[in-house]
N, C-alpha and C. Protein backbone atom coordinates (compact mmCIF):
# COMPACT_ATOMS: atom_id res chain seq x y z
N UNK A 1 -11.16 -18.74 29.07
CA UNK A 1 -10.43 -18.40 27.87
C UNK A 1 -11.30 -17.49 27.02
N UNK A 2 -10.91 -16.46 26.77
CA UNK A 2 -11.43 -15.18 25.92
C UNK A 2 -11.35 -15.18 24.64
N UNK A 3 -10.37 -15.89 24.10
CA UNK A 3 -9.37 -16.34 22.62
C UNK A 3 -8.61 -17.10 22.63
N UNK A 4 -8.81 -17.61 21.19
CA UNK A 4 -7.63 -19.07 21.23
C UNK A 4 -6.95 -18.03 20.17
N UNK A 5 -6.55 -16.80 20.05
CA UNK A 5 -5.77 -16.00 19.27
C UNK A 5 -4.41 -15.65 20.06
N UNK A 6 -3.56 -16.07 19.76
CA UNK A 6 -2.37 -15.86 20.48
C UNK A 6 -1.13 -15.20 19.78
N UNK A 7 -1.44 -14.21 18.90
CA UNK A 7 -0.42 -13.38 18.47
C UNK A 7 -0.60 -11.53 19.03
N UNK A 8 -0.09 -10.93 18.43
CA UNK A 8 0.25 -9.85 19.08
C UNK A 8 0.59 -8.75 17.84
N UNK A 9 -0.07 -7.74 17.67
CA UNK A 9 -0.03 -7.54 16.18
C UNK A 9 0.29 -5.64 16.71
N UNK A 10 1.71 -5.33 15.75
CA UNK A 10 1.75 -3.84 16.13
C UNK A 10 1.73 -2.81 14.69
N UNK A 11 1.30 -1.85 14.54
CA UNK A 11 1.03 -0.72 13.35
C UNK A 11 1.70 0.14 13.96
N UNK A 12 2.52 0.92 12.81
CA UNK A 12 2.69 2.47 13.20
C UNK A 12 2.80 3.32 11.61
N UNK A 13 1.85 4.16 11.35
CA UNK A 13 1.42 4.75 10.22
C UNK A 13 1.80 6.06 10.54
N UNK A 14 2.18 6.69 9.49
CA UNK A 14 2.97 8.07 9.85
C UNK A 14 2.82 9.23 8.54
N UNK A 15 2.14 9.85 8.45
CA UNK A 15 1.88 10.73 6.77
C UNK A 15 2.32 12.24 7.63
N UNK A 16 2.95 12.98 6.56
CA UNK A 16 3.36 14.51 6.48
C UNK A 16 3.23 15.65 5.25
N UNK A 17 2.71 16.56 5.58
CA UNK A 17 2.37 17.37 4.59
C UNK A 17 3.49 18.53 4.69
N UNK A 18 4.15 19.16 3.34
CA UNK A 18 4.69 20.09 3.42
C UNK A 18 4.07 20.80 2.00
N UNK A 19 4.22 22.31 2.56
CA UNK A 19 3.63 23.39 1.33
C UNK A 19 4.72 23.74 0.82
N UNK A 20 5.34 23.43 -0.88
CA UNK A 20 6.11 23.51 -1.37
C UNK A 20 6.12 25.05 -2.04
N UNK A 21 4.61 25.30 -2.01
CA UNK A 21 4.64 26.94 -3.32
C UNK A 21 3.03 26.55 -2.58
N UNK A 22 2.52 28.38 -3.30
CA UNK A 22 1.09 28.53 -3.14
C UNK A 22 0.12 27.20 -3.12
N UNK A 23 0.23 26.52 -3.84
CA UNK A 23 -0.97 25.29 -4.17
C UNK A 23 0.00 24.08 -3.98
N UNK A 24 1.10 24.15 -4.15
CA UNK A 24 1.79 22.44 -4.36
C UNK A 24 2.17 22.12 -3.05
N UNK A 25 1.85 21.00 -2.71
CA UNK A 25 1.61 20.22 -1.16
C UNK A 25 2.38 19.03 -1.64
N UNK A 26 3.39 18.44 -0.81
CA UNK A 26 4.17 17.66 -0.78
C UNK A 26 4.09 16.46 0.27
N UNK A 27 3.54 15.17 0.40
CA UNK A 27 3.17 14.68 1.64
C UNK A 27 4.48 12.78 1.39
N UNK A 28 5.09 12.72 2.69
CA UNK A 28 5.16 11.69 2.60
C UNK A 28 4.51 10.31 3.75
N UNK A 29 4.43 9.33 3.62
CA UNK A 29 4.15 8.55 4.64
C UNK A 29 5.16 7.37 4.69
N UNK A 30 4.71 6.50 5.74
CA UNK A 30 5.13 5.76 6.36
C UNK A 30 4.27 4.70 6.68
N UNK A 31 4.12 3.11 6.66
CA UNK A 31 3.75 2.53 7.27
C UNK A 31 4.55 1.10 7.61
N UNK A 32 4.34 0.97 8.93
CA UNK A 32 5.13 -0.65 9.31
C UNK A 32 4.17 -1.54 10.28
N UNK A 33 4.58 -2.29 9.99
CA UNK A 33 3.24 -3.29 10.36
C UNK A 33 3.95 -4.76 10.62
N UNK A 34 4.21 -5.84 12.15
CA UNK A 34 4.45 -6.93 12.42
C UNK A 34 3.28 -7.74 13.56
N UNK A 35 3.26 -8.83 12.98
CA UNK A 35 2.29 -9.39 13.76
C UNK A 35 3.32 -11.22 14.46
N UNK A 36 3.12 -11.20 15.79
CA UNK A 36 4.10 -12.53 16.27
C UNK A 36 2.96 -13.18 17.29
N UNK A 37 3.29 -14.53 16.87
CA UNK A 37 2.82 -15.67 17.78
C UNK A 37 3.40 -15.35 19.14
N UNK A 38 2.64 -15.43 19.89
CA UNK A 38 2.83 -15.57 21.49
C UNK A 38 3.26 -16.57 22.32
N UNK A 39 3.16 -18.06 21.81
CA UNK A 39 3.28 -18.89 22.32
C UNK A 39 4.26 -20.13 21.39
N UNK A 40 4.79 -19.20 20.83
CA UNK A 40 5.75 -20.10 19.72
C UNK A 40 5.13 -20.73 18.45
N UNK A 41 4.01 -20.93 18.57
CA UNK A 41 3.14 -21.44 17.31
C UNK A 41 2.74 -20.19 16.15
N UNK A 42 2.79 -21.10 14.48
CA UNK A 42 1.92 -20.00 13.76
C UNK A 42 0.98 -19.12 13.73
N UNK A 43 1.59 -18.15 13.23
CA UNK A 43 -0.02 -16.78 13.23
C UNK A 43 -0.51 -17.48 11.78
N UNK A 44 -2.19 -17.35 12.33
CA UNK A 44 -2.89 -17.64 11.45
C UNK A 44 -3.01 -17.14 10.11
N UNK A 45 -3.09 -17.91 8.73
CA UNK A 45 -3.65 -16.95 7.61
C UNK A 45 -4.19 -15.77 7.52
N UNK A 46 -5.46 -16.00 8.10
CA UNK A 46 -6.50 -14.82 8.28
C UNK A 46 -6.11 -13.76 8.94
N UNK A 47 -4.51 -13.62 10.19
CA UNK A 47 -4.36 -12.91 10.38
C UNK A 47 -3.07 -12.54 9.84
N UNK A 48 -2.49 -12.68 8.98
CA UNK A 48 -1.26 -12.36 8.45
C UNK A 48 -1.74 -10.84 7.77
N UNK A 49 -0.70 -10.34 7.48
CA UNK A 49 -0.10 -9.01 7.20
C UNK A 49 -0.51 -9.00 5.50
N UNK A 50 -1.23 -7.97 4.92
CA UNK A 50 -0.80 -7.94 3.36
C UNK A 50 -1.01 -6.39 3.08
N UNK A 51 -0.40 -6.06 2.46
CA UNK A 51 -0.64 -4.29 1.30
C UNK A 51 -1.80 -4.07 0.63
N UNK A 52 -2.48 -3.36 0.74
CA UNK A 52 -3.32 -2.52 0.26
C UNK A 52 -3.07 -2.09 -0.97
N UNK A 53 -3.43 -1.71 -2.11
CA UNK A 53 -3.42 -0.59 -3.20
C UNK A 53 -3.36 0.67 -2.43
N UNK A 54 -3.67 0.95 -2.04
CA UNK A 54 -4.08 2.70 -0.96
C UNK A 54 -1.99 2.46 -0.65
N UNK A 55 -1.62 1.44 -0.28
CA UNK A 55 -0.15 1.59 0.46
C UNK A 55 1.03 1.46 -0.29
N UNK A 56 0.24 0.52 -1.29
CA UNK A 56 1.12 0.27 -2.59
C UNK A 56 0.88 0.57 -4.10
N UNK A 57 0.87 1.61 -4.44
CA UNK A 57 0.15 1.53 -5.56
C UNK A 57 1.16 0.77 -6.96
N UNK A 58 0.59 0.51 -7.49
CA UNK A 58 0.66 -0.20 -9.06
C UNK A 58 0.50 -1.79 -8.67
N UNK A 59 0.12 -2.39 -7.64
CA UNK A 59 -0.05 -3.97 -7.36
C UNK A 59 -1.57 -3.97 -6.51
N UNK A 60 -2.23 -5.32 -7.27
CA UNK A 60 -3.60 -5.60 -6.90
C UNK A 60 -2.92 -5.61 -4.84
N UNK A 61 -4.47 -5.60 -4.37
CA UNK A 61 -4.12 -5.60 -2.97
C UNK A 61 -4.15 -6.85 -2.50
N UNK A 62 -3.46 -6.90 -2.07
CA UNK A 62 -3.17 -8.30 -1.29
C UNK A 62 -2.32 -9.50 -2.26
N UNK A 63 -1.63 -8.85 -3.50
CA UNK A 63 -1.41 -9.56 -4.71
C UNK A 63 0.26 -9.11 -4.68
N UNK A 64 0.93 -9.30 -3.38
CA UNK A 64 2.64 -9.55 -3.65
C UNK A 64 2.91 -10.04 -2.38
N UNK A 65 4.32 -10.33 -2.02
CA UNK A 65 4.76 -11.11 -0.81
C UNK A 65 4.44 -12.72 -0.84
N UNK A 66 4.94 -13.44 0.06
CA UNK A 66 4.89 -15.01 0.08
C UNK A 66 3.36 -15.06 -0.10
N UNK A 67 3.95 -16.44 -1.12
CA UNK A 67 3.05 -16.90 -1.58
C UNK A 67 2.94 -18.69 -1.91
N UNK A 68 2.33 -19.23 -0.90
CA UNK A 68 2.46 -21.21 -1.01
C UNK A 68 1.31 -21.40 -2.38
N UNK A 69 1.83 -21.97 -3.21
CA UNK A 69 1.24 -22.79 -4.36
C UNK A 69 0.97 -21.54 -5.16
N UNK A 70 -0.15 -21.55 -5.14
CA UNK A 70 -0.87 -20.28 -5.98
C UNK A 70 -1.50 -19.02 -5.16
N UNK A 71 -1.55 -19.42 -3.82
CA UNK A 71 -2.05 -18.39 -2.82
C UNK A 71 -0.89 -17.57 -2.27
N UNK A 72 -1.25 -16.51 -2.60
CA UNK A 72 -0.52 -15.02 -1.45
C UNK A 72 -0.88 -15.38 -0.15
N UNK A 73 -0.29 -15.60 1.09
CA UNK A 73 -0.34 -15.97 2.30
C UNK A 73 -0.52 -14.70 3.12
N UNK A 74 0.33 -13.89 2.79
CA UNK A 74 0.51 -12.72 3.33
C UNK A 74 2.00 -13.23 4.40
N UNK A 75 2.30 -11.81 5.14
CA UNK A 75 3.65 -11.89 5.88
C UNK A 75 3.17 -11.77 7.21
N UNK A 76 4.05 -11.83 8.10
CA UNK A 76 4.38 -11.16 9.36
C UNK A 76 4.97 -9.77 9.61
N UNK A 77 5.58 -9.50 8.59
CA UNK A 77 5.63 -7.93 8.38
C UNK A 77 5.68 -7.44 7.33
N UNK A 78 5.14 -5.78 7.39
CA UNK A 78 4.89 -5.81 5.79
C UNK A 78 5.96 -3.92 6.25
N UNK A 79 5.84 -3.39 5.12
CA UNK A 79 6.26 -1.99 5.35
C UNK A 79 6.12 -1.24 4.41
N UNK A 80 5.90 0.23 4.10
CA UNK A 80 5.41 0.80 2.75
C UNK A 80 5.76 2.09 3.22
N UNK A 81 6.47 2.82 1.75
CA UNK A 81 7.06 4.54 2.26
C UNK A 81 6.24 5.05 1.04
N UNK A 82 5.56 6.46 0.74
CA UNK A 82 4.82 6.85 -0.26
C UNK A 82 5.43 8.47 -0.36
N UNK A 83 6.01 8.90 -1.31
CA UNK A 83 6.11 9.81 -1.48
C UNK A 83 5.44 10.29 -2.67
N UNK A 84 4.77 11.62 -2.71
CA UNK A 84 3.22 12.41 -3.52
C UNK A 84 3.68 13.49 -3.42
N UNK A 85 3.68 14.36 -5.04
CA UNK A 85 3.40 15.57 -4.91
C UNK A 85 2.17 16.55 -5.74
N UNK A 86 1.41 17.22 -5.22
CA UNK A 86 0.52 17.86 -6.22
C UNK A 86 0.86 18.66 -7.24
N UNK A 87 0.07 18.80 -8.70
CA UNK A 87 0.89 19.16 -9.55
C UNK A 87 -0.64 20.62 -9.82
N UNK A 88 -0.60 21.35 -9.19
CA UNK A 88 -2.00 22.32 -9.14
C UNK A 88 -1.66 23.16 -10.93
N UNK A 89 -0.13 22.94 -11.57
CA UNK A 89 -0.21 24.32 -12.34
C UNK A 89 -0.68 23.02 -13.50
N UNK A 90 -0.81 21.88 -13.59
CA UNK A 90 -1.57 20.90 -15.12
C UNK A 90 -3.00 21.43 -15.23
N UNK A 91 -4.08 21.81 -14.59
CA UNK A 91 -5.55 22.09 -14.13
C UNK A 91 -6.04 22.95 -13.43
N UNK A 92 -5.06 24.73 -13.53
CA UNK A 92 -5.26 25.12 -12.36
C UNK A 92 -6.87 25.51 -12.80
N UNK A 93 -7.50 25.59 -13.65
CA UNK A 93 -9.02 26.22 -13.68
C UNK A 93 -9.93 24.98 -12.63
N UNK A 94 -9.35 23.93 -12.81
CA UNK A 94 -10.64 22.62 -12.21
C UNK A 94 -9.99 23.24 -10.85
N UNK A 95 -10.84 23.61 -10.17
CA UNK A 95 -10.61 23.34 -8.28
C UNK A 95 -10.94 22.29 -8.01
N UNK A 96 -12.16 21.37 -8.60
CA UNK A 96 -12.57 20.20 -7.68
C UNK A 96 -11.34 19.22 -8.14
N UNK A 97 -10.49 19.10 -9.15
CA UNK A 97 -9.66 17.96 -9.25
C UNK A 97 -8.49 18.25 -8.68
N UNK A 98 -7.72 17.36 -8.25
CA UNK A 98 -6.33 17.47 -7.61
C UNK A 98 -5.72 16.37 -8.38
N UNK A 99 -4.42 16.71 -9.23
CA UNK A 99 -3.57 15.78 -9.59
C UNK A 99 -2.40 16.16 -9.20
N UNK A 100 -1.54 14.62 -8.84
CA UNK A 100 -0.79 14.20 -8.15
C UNK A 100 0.59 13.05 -9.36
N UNK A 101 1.98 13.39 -8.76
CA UNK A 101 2.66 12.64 -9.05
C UNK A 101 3.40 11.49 -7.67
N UNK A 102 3.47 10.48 -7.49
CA UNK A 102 4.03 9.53 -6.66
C UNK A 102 4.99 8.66 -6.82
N UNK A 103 5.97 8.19 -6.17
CA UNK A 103 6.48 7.26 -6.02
C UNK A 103 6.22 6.11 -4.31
N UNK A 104 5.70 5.15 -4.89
CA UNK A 104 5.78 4.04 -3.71
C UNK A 104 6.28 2.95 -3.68
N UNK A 105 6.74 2.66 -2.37
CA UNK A 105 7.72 1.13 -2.33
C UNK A 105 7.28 0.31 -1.22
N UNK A 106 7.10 -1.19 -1.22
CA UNK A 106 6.86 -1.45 0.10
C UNK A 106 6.97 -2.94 -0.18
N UNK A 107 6.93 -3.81 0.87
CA UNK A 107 6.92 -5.14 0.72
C UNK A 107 6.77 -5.79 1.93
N UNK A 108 6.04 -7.23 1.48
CA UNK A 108 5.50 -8.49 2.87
C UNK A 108 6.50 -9.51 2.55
N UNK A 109 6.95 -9.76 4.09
CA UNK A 109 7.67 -10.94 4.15
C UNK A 109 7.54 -11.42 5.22
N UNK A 110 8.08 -12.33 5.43
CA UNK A 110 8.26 -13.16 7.06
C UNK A 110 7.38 -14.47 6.99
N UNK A 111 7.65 -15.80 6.98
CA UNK A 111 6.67 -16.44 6.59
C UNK A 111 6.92 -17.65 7.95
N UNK A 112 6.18 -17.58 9.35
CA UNK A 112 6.97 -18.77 10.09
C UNK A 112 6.82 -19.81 10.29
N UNK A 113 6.24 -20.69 9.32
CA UNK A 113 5.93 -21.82 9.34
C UNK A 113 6.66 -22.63 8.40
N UNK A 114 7.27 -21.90 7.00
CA UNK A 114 7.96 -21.57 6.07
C UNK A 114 9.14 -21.13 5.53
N UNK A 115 10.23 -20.88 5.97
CA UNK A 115 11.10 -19.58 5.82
C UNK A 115 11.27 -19.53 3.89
N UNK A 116 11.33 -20.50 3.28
CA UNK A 116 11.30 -20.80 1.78
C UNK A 116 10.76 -20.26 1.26
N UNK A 117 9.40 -19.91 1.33
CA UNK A 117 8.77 -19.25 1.25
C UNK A 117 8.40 -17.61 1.20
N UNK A 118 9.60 -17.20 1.75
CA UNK A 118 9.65 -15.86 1.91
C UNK A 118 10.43 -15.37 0.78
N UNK A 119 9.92 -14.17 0.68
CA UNK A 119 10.18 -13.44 -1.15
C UNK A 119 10.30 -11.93 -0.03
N UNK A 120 11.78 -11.28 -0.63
CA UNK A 120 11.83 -9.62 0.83
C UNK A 120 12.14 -9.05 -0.17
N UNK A 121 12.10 -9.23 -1.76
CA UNK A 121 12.15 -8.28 -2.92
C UNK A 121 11.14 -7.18 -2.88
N UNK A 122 11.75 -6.00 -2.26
CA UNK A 122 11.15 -5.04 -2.41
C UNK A 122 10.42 -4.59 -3.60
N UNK A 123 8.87 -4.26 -3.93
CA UNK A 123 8.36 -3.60 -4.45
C UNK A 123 8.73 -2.48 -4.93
N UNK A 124 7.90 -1.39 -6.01
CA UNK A 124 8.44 -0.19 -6.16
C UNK A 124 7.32 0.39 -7.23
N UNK A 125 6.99 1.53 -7.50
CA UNK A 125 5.81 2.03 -8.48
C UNK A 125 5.56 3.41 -8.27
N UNK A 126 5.99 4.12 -10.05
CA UNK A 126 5.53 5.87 -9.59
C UNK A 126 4.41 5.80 -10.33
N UNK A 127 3.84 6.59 -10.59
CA UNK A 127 2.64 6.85 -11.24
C UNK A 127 1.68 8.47 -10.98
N UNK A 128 0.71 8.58 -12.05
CA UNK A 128 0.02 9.46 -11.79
C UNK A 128 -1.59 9.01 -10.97
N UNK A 129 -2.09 10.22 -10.16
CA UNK A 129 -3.22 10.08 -9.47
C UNK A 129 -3.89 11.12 -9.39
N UNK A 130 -5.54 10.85 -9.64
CA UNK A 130 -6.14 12.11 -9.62
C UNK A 130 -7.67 11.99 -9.27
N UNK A 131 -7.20 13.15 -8.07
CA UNK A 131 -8.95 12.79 -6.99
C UNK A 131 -9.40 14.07 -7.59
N UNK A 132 -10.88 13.90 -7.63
CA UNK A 132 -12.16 14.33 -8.35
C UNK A 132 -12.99 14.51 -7.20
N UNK A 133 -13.66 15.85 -6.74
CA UNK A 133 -14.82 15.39 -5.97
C UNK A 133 -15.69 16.53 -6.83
N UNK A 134 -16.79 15.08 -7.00
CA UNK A 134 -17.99 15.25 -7.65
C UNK A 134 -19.15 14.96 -6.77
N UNK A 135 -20.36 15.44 -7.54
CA UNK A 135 -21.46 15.65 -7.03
C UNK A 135 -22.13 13.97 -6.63
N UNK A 136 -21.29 12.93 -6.99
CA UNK A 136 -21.97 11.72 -6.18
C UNK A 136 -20.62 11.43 -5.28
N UNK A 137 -19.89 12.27 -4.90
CA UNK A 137 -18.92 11.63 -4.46
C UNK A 137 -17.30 11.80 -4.75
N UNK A 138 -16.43 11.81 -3.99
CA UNK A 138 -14.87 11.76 -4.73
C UNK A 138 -14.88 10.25 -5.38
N UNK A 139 -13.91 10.64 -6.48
CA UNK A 139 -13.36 9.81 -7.66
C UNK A 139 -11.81 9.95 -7.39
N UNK A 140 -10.85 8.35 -7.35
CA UNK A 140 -9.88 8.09 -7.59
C UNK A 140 -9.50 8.05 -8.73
N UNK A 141 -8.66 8.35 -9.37
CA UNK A 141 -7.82 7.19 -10.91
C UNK A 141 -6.27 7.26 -10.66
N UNK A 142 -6.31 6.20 -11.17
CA UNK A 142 -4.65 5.76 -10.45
C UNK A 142 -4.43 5.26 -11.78
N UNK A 143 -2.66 5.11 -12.43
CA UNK A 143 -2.69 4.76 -13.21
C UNK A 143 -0.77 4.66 -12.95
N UNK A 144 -0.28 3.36 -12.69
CA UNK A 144 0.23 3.45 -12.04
C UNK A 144 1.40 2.38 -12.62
N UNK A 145 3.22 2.50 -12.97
CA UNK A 145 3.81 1.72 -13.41
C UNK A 145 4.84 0.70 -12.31
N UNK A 146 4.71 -0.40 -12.04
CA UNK A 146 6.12 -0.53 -11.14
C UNK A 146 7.73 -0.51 -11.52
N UNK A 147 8.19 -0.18 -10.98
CA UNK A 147 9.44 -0.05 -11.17
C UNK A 147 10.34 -1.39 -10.92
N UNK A 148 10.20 -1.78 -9.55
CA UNK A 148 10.57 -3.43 -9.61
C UNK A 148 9.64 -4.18 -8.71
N UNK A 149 9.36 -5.48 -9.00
CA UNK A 149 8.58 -6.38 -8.76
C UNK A 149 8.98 -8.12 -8.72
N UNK A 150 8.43 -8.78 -8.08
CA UNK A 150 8.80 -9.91 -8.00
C UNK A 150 8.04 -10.77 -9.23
N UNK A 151 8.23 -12.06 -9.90
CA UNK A 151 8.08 -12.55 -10.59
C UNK A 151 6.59 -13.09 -10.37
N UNK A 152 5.96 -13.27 -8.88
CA UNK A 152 4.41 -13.64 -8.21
C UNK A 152 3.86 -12.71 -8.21
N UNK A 153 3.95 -11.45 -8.27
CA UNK A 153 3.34 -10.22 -7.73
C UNK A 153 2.01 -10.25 -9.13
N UNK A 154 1.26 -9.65 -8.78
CA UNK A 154 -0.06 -9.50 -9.97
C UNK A 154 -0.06 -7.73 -9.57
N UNK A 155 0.41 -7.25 -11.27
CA UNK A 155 0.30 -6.26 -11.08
C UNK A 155 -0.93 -5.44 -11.40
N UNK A 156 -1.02 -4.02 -11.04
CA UNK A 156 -2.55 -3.05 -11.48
C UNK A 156 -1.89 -1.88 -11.68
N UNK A 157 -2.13 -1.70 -13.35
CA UNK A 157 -1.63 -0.04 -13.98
C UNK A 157 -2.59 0.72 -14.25
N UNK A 158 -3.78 0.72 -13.43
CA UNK A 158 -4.60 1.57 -13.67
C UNK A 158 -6.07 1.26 -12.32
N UNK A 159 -6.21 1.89 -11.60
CA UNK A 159 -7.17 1.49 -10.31
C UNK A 159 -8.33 3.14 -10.49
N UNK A 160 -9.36 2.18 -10.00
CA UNK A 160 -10.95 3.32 -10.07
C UNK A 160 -11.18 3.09 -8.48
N UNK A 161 -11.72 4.05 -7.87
CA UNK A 161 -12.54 3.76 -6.53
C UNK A 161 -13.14 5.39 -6.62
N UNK A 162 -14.47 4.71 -5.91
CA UNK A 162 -15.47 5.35 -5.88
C UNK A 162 -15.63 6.06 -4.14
N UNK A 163 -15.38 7.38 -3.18
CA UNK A 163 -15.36 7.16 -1.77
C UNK A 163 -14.14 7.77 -1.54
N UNK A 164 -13.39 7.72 -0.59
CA UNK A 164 -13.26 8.72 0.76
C UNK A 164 -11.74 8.66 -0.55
N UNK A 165 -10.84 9.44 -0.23
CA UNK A 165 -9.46 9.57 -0.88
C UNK A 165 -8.62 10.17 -0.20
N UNK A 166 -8.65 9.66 1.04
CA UNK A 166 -8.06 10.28 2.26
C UNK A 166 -6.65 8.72 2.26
């Protein structure tokens, strides 16, 4: 025996860029994500499904979808669509900054140990974003409103990261 892990976990992530005018770049993505027991039994906590900030913006990561007591469990499937557009004529003198307008939606559900438990209220959040690359590094700022949300969700209207902004 190699693993006592017996689920089966599939991704398919999908981003597109279109050039709207000289500088304005238009990108949308895609992500879907299910993970299933193999042998009829629960997928583990540790391996359940949860959202990112990077997939969802305006909600802490890992902070929506089922949730037992006070803990976010995470799902068995999660899914997230991001649509971004660059806004080059707010800053055209800064080259190193790029600001961005977005809308994102996405949500975790599936709970199989549980079904009560499951919350499939889609998420939702536009906001502004603006990568910086500076001399220690690119700079995120996110600042970000949701549009609809579940009553568990812990939201974030404003995110810093320091690193890649890909």
């Amino acid at each position: 025996m190699l693993s006592n892990d017996y689920s089966i976990a599939n991704t398919y992530d999908f981003k597109t860029y279109h050039k709207l005018s000289e500088n304005t770049i238009s990108s949308i993505s895609l992500h879907l994500s299910a993970i299933n027991s193999l042998e009829g039994s629960d997928v583990r906590v540790s391996d359940r499904i949860f959202l990112s900030s990077r997939k969802l913006r305006g909600f802490e990561s890992g902070k929506i979808g089922p949730k037992d007591n006070l803990d976010f469990i995470g799902g068995n499937y999660a899914s997230s669509i991001s649509l971004s557009t660059t806004l080059p004529t707010v800053l055209p003198e800064l080259e190193s900054i790029d600001l961005s307008i977005f809308v994102d939606a996405g949500n975790v559900w599936g709970v199989d140990y549980d079904s009560s438990l499951d919350n499939s209220k889609i998420r939702s959040a536009t906001g502004i974003s603006l990568d910086w690359l500076t001399p220690i590094g690119p700079l995120n700022f996110v600042i970000a409103q949701p549009i609809t949300k579940a009553n568990s969700d812990i939201e974030e209207t404003f995110r810093f990261d320091i690193g890649t902004t890909f």
